[in-house]
Protein backbone atom coordinates (compact mmCIF):
# COMPACT_ATOMS: atom_id res chain seq x y z
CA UNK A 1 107.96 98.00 108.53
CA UNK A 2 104.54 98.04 109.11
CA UNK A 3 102.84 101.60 109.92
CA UNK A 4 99.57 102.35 110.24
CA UNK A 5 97.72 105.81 110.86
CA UNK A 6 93.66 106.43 110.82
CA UNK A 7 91.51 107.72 108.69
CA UNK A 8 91.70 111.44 108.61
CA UNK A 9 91.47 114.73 106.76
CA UNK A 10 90.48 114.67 103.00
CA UNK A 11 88.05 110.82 103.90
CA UNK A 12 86.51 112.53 106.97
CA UNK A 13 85.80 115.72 104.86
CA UNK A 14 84.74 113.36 101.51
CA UNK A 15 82.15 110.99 103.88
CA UNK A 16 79.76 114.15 103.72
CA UNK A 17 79.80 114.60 100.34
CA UNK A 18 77.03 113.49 97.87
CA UNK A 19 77.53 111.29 94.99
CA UNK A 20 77.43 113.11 91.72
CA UNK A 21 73.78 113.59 90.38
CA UNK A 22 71.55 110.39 89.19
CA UNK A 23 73.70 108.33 91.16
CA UNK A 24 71.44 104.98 92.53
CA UNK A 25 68.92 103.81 90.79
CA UNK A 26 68.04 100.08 90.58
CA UNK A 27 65.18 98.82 88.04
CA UNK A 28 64.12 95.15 87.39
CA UNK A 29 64.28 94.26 91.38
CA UNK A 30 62.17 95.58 94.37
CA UNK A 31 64.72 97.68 96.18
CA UNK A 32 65.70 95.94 99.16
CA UNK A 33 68.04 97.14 102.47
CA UNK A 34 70.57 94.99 103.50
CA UNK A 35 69.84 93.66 107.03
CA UNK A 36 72.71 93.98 109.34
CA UNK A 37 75.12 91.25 110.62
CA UNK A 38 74.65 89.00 107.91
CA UNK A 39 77.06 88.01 105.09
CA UNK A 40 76.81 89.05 100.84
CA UNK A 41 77.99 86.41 98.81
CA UNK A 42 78.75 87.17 94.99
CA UNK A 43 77.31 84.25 92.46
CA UNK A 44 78.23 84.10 89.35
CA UNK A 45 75.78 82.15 87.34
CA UNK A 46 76.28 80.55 83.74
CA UNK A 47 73.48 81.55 81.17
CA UNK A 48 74.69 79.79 78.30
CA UNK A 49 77.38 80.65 75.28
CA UNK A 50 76.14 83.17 72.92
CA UNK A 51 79.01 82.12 70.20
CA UNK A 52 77.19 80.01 67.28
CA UNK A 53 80.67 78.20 66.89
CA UNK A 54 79.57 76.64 70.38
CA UNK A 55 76.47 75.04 68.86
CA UNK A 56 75.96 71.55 70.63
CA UNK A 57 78.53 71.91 73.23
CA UNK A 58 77.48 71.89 76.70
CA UNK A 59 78.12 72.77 80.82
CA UNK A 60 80.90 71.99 82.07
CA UNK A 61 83.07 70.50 79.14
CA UNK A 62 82.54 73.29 76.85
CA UNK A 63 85.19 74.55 79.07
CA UNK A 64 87.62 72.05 77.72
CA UNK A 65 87.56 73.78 74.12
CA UNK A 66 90.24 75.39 73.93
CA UNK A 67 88.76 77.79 71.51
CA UNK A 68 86.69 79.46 74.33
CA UNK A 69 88.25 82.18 76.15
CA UNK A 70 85.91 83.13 79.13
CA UNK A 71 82.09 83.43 78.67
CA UNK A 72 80.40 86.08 80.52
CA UNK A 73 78.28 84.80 83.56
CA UNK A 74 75.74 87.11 85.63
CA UNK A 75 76.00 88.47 88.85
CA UNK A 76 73.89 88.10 92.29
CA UNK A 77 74.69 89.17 95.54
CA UNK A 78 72.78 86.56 98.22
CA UNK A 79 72.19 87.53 101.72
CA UNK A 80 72.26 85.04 104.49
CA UNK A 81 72.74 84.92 108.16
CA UNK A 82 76.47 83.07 109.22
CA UNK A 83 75.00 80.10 109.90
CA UNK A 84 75.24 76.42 107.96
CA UNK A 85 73.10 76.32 104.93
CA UNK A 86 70.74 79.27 106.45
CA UNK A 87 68.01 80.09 103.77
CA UNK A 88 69.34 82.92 101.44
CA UNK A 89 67.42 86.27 103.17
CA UNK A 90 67.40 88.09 100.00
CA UNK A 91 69.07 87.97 96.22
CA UNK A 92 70.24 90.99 94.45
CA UNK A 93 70.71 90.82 91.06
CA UNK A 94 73.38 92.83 89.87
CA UNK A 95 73.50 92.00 86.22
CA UNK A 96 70.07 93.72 84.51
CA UNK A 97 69.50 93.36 81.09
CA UNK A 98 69.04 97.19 81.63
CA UNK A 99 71.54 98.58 83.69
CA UNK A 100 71.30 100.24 86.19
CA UNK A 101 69.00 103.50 85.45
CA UNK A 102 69.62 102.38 81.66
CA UNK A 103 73.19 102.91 82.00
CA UNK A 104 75.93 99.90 81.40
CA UNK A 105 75.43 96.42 82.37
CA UNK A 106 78.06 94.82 84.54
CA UNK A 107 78.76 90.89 83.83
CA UNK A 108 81.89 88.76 84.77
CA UNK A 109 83.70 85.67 82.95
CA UNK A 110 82.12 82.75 84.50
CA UNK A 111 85.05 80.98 84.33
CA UNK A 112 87.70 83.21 85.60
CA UNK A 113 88.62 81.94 89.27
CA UNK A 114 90.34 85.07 90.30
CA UNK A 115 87.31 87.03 89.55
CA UNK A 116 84.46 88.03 91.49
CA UNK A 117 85.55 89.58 94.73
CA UNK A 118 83.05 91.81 97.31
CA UNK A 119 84.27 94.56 99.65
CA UNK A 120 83.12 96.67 102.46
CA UNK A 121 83.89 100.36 102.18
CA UNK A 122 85.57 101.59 104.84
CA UNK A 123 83.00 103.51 106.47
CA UNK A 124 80.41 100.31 105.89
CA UNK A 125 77.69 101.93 103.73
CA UNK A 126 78.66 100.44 100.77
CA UNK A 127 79.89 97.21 98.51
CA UNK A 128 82.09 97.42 95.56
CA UNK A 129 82.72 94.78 92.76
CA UNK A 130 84.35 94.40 89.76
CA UNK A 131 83.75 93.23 86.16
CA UNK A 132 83.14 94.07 82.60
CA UNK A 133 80.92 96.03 80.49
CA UNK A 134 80.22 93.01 78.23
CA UNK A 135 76.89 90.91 77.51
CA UNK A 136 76.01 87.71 79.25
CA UNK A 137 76.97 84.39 77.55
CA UNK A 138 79.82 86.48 75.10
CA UNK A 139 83.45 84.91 74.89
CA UNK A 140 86.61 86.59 75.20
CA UNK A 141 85.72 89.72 77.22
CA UNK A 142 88.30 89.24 80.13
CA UNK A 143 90.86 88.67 77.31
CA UNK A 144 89.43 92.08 75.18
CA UNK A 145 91.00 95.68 74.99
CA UNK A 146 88.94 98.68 76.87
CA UNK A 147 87.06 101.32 74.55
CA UNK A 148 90.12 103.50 75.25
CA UNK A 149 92.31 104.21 72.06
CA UNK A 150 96.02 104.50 74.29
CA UNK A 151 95.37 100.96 75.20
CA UNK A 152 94.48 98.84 72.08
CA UNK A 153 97.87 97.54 71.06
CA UNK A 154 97.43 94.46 69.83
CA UNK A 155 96.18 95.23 66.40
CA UNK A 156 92.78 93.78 68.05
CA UNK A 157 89.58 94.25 65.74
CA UNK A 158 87.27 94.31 68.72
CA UNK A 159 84.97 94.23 69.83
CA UNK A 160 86.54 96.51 72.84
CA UNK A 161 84.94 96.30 76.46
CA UNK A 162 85.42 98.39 78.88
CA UNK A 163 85.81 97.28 82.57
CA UNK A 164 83.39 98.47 85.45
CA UNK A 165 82.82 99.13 89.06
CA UNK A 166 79.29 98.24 90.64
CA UNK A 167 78.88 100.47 93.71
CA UNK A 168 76.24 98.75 96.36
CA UNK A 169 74.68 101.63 98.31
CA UNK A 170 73.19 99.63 102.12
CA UNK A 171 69.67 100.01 100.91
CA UNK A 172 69.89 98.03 97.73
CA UNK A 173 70.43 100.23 95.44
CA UNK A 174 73.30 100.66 92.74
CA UNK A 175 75.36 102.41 89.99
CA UNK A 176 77.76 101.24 87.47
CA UNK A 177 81.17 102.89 86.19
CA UNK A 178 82.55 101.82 83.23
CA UNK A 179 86.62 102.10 83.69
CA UNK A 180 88.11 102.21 79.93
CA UNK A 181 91.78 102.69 81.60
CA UNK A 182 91.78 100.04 83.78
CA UNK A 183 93.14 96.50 83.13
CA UNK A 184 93.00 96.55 79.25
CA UNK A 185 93.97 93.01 78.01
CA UNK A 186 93.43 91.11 81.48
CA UNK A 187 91.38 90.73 84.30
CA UNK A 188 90.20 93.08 87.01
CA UNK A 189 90.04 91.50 90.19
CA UNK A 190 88.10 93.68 92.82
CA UNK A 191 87.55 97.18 94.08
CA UNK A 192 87.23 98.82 97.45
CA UNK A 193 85.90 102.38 98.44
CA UNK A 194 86.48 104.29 101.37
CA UNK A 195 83.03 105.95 101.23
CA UNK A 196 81.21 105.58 98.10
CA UNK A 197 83.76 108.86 95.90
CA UNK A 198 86.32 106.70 94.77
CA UNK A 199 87.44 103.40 93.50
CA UNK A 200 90.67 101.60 94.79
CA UNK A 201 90.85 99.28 91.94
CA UNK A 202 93.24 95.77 91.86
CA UNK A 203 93.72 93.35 88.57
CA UNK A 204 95.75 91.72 86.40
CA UNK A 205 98.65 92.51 83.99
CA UNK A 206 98.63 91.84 80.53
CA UNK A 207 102.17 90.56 79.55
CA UNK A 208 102.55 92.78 76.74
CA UNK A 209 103.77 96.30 76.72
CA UNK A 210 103.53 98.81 73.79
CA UNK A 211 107.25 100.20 73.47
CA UNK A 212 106.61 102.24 70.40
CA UNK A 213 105.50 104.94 71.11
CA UNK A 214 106.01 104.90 74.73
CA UNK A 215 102.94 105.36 76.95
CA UNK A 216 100.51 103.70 75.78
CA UNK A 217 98.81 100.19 76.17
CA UNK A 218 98.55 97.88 79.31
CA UNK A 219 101.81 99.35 80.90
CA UNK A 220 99.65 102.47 81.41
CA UNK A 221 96.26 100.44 82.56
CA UNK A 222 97.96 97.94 84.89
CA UNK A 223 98.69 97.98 88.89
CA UNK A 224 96.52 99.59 91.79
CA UNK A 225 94.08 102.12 90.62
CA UNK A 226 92.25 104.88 91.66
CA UNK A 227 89.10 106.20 89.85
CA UNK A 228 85.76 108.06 90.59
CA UNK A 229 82.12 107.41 90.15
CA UNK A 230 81.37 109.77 87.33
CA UNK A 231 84.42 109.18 85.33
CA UNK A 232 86.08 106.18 83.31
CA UNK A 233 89.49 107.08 83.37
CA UNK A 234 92.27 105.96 86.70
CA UNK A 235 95.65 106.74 87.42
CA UNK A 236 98.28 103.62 88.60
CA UNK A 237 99.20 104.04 92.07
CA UNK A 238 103.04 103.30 91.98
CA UNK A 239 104.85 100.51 90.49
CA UNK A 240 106.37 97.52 92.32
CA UNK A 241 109.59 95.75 90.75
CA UNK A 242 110.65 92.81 91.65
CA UNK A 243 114.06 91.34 91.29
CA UNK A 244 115.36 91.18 87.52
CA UNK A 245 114.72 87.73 86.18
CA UNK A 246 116.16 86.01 82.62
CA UNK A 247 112.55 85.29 81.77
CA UNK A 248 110.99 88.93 82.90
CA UNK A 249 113.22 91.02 81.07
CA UNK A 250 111.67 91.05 77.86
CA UNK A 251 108.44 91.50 79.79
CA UNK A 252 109.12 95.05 81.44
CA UNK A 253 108.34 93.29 84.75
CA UNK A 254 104.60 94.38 83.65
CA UNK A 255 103.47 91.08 85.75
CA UNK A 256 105.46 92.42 89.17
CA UNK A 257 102.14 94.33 89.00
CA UNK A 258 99.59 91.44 88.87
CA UNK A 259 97.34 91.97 91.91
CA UNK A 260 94.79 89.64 93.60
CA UNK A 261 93.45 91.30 96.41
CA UNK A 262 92.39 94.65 97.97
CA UNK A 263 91.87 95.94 101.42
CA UNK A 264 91.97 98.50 103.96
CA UNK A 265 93.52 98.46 107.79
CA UNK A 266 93.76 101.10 110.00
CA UNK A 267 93.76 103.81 107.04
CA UNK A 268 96.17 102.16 105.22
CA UNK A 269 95.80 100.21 101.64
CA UNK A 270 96.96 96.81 101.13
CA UNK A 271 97.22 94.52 98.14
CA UNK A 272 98.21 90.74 97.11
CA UNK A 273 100.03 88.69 94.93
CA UNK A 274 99.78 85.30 93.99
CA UNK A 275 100.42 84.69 90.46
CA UNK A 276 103.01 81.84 90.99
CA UNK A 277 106.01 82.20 88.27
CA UNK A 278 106.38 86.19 88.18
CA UNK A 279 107.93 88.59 90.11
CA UNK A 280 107.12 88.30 93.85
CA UNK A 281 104.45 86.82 95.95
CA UNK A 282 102.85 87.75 99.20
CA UNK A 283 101.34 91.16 100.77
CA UNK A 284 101.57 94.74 99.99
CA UNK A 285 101.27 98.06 100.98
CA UNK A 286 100.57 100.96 99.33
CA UNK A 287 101.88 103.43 100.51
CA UNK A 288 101.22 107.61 99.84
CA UNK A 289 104.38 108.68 98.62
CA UNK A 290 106.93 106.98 101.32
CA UNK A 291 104.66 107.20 104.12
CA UNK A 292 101.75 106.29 105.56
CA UNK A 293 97.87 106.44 104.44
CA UNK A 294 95.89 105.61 101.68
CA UNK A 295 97.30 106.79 98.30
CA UNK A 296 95.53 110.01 96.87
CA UNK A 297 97.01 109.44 93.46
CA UNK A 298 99.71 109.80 90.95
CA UNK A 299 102.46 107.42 90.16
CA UNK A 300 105.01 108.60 92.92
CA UNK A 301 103.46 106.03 95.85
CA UNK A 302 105.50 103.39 97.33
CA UNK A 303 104.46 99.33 97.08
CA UNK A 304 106.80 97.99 99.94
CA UNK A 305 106.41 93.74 100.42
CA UNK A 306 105.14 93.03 103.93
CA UNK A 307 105.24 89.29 103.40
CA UNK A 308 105.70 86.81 100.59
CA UNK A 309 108.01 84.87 98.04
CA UNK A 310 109.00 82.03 99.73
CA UNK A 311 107.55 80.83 103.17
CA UNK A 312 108.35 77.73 105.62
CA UNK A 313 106.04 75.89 107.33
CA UNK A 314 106.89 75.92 111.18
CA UNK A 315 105.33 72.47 111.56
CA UNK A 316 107.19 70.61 108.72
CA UNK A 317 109.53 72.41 107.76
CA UNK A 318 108.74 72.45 104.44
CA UNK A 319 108.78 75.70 101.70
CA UNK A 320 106.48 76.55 99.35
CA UNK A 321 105.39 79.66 97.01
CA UNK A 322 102.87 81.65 98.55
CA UNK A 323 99.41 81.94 96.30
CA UNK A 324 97.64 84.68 98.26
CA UNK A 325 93.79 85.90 97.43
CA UNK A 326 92.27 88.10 100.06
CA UNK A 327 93.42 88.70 103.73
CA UNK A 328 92.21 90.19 107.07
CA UNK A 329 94.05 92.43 110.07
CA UNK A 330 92.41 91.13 113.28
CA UNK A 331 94.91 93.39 114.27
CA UNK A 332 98.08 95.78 113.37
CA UNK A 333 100.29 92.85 114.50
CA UNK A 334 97.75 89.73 113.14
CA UNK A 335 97.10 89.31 109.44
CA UNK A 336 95.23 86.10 107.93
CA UNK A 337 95.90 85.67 104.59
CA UNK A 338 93.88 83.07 101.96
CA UNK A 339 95.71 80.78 100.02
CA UNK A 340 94.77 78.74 97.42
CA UNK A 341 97.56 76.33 97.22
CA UNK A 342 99.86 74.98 94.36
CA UNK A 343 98.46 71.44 94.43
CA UNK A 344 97.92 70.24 90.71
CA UNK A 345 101.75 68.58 89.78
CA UNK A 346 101.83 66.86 86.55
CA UNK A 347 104.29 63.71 86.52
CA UNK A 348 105.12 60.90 84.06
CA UNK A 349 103.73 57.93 86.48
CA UNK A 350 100.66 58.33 89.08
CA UNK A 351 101.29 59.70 92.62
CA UNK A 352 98.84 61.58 94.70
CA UNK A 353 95.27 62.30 93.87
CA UNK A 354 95.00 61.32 89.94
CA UNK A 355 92.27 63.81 88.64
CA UNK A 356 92.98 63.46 85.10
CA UNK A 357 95.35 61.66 82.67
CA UNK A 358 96.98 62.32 78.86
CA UNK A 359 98.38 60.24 76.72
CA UNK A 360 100.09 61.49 73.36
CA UNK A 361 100.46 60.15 69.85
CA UNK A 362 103.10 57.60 70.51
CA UNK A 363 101.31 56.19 74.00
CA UNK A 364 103.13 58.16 76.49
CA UNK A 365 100.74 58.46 79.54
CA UNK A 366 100.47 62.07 81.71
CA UNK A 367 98.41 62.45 84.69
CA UNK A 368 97.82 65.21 86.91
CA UNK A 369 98.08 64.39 90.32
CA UNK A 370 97.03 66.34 93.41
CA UNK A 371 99.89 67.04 96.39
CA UNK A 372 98.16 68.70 99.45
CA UNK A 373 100.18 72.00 100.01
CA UNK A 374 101.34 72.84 103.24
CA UNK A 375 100.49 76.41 103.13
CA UNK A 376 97.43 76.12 101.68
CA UNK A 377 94.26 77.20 103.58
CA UNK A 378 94.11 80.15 105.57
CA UNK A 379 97.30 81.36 107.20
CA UNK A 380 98.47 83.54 110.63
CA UNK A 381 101.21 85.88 110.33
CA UNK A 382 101.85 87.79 113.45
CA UNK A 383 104.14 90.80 113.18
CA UNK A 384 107.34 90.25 115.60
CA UNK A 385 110.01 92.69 116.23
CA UNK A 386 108.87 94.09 112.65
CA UNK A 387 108.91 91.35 110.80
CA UNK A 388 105.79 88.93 109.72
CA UNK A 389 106.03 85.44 110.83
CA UNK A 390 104.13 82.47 109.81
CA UNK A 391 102.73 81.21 112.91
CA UNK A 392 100.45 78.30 111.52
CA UNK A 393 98.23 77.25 108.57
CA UNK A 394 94.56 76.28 109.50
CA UNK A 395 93.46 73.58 107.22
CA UNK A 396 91.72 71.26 109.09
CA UNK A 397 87.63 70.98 108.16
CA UNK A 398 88.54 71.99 104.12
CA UNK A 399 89.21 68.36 103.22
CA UNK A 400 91.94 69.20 100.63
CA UNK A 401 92.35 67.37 97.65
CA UNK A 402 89.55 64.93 98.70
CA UNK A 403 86.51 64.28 95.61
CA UNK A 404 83.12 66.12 96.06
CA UNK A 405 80.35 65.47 94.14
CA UNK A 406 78.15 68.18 93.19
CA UNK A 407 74.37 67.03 91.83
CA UNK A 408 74.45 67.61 88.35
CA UNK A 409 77.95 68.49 87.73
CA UNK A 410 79.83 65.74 85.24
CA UNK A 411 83.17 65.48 87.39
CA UNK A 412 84.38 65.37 91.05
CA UNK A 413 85.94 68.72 91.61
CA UNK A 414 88.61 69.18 94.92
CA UNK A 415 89.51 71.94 97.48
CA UNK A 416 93.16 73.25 97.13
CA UNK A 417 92.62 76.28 99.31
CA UNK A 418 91.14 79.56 99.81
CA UNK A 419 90.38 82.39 97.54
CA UNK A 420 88.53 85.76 99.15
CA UNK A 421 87.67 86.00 102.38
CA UNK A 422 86.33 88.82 105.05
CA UNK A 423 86.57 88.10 109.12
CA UNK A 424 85.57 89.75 111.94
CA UNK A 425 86.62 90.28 115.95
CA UNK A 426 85.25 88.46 118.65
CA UNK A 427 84.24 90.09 122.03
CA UNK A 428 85.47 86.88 123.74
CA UNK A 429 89.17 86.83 121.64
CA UNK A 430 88.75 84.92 119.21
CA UNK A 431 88.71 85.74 115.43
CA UNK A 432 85.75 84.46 112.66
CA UNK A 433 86.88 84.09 109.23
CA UNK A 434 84.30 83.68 106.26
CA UNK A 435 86.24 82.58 103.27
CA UNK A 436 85.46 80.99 99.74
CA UNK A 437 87.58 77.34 98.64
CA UNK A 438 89.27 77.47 95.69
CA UNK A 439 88.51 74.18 93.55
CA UNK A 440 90.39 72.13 90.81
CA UNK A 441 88.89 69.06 88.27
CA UNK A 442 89.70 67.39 85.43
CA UNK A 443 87.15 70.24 83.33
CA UNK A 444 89.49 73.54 82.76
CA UNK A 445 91.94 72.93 85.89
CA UNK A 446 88.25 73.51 87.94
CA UNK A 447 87.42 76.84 86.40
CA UNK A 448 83.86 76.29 86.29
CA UNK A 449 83.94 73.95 89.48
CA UNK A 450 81.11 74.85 91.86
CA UNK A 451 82.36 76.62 95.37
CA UNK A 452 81.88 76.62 98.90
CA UNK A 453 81.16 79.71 101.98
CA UNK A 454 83.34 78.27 104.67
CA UNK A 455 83.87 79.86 108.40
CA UNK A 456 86.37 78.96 110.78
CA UNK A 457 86.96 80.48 114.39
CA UNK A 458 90.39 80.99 115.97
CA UNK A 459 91.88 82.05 119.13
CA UNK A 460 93.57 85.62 118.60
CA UNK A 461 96.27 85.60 121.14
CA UNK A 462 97.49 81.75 119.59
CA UNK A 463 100.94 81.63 117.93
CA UNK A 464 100.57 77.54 117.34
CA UNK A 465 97.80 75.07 116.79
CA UNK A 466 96.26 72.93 119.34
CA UNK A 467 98.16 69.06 119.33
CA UNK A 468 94.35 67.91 118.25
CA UNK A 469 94.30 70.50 114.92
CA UNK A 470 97.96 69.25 114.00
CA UNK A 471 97.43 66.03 113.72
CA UNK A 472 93.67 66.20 111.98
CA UNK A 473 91.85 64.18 114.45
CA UNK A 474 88.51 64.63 113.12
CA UNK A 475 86.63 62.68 115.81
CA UNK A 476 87.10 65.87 117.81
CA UNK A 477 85.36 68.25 115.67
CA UNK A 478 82.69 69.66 116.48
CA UNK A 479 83.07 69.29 119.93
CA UNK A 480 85.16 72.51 121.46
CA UNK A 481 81.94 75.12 122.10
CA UNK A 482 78.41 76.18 120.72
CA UNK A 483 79.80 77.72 117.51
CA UNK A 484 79.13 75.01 115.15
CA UNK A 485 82.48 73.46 115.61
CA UNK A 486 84.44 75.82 113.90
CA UNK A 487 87.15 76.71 116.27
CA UNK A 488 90.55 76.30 114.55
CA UNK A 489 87.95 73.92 111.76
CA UNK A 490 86.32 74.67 108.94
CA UNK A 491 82.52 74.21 108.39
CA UNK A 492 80.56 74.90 105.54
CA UNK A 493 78.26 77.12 105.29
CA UNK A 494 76.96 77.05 101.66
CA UNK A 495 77.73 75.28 98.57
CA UNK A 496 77.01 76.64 95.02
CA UNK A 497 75.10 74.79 92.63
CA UNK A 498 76.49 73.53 89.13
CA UNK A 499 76.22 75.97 86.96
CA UNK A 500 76.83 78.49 89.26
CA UNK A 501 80.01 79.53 91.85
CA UNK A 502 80.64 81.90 94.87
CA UNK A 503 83.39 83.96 94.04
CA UNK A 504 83.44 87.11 97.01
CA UNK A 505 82.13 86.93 100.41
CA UNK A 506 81.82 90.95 102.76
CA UNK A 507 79.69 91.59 105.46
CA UNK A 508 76.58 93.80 104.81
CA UNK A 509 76.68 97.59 104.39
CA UNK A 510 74.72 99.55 107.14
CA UNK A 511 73.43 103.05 106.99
């Protein structure tokens, strides 16, 4: 069941509170406010491979080595107003080659797609991100150990990077914590304050555990977080296990805690899951202890499964896994969720979309074909007599699985879906969602593909898709009211460069 309280008591009492001395400080760019009601997009932008090894190879297909493990790409946070291919109002460089007031530098791996997300603290003074204390163009930091002695397992010679949390204060300025307990071995994947004194952190799960002793290693560094500005160690908020599988056993279920996304509702915390062959898919909440409101730490939380696993389609009929990224509450009975679809099927003869093809020592042909999933896109759940219920998938506008060409970039890359996402409510009833694609190519399964900002507008009170949005007529785009077409389609509002990709989209922190 869902429940959902506000926020009260220890937040209201912590929103007064100052941030611990030396906090903000922001040198190499002219300190800059946010200006209100427009949208921060996170680029990540590739500066080159600092590895010798890499000598000759270049963007994209240096990707395709499979010797490179992730090189580390800076960050920018671009302004614009929500409309198509507005001018950027302002860029905010959030990798310096000094830190911020000297301290760490925060980069992330270029090429890591489930990267790069960009949330609004509750109380809308601040953004939050999350990445790595390593140095631009270096290989291998998403795959390193933390600084932290309990979590370097592996017999690992280092070098050891610690993750970090850059917190965006509304008038430009930043700090950022290094976290050396958080998401040794893997990936973090974003962070989310309620008011600038803590970090609600969400990642990835290394799929080894240290057993000997017991205690130590990613077992201990995985799952929802919480940490502080001023300190780099977090406690794991609960543990979720999934069903026992034959091939998770030997695994500890450590991947039943592999989270996606982060968010708030209603003074609640939420999380995602979308990691396809482990444990179980869909949406989460976090819950303190067994009840509700947002978790103040230790391990004795609750993760209960809103939503997930297995879905069907009401149009077709048709299952599919669920591959969530980020999701919104319009309301406590509406939830849109971003997916970004399981589209790439390899065969033995040609099929869908053929994006790339391999063909072994004795002639045997493979390509990779693309199948458009049915639950790809951005879905509406509505909550019904307590349970969620897939009402619809809007898809129409992304043109899945259809070739793009970006200037400059060597390959077509393809829309499968929807990664991170923020939305907002309408004063007329309807519901704006601001989301990022998720791509695939024949270079690295589209890691380094370039990305779009997309927005879409849907009625609230709708449980099913108009006939015209079901059946994809697309000589009626465009044409349903003065919002640029996007009600119940997809338009684009910006498209990355090559070289460079959107990863997180959040509205703009106000005083």
């Amino acid at each position: 069941m869902l429940r959902h309280t506000p926020f009260r008591g220890r937040f209201a009492l912590l929103a007064g509170t100052a941030l611990f001395a030396g906090s903000f400080a922001a040198p190499g760019f002219a300190q800059q406010a946010f200006a209100p009601n427009t949208l921060v997009v996170s680029r990540v932008v590739y500066a080159g491979d600092t590895n010798p090894a890499r000598a000759g190879e270049s963007f994209p297909t240096i990707f395709n080595d499979p010797n490179v493990t992730g090189i580390q790409g800076s960050i920018f946070l671009d302004s614009y107003r929500p409309e198509p291919f507005s001018r950027p109002l302002a860029s905010l460089p959030l990798t310096a080659t000094s830190g911020t007031g000297g301290g760490p530098i925060i980069t992330t791996s270029f090429s890591s797609k489930s990267e790069g997300s960009l949330h609004l603290s509750a109380d809308g003074r601040f953004l939050t991100y999350m990445g790595y204390v390593g140095p631009v163009g270096a290989e291998g930091v998403s795959n390193s150990e933390t600084t932290n002695p309990a979590a370097q397992i592996t017999g690992a010679a280092g070098p050891f990077f610690d993750r970090a949390v850059a917190l965006v204060k509304y008038d430009g300025t930043f700090l950022v914590q290094p976290e050396s307990n958080a998401f040794s071995g893997d990936n973090p994947r974003g962070a989310i304050t309620v008011d600038g004194t803590q970090f609600y952190m969400a990642g990835n799960a290394d799929s080894t555990e240290n057993k000997t002793p017991a205690g130590t290693g990613p077992g201990t560094t995985i799952g929802v977080r919480l940490g502080a500005p001023g300190s780099t160690a977090s406690t794991q908020l609960g543990t979720y296990l999934a069903t026992d599988r034959p091939d998770e056993s030997t695994k500890q279920h450590v991947k039943d805690n592999n989270w996606r996304g982060i968010g708030f509702f209603n003074g609640n915390l939420y999380v995602s899951k979308g990691s396809g062959g482990n444990g179980d898919d869909g949406v989460f909440q976090v819950e303190n202890g067994t009840a509700n409101g947002i978790p103040t730490g230790g391990t004795n939380n609750t993760i209960v499964q809103l939503l997930g696993t297995q879905a069907t389609n009401p149009v077709t009929g048709a299952s599919s896994p669920l591959t969530p990224f980020g999701f919104f509450f319009a309301d406590a009975n509406t939830l849109y969720v971003a997916d970004e679809g399981n589209s790439t099927i390899t065969t033995s003869v040609p099929g869908g979309t053929v994006i790339s093809t391999t063909t072994d020592g004795q002639g045997n042909t493979t390509y990779t074909d693309l199948v458009t999933d049915p639950l790809a896109g951005l879905q509406k759940w509505s909550l019904i007599g307590g349970v969620w219920q897939l009402d619809y998938v809007l898809q129409d506008g992304l043109q899945l699985n259809e070739p793009q060409q970006v200037q400059g970039y060597s390959v077509p890359t393809y829309t499968t879906g929807l990664r991170n996402l923020t939305g907002r409510v309408n004063d007329d009833g309807t519901v704006t969602i601001y989301a990022i694609t998720a791509q695939t190519s024949a270079i690295s399964g589209g890691e380094p593909d370039p990305t779009r900002l997309v927005a879409i507008t849907d009625r609230l009170a709708a449980t099913s898709l108009s006939v015209r949005h079901q059946d994809g007529d697309a000589a009626d785009r465009n044409r349903d009211r003065g919002d640029d077409g996007r009600l119940e389609s997809f338009v684009t509002l910006q498209a990355s460069r090559s070289g460079e990709v959107f990863r997180g989209v959040a509205f703009a922190p106000q005083p």
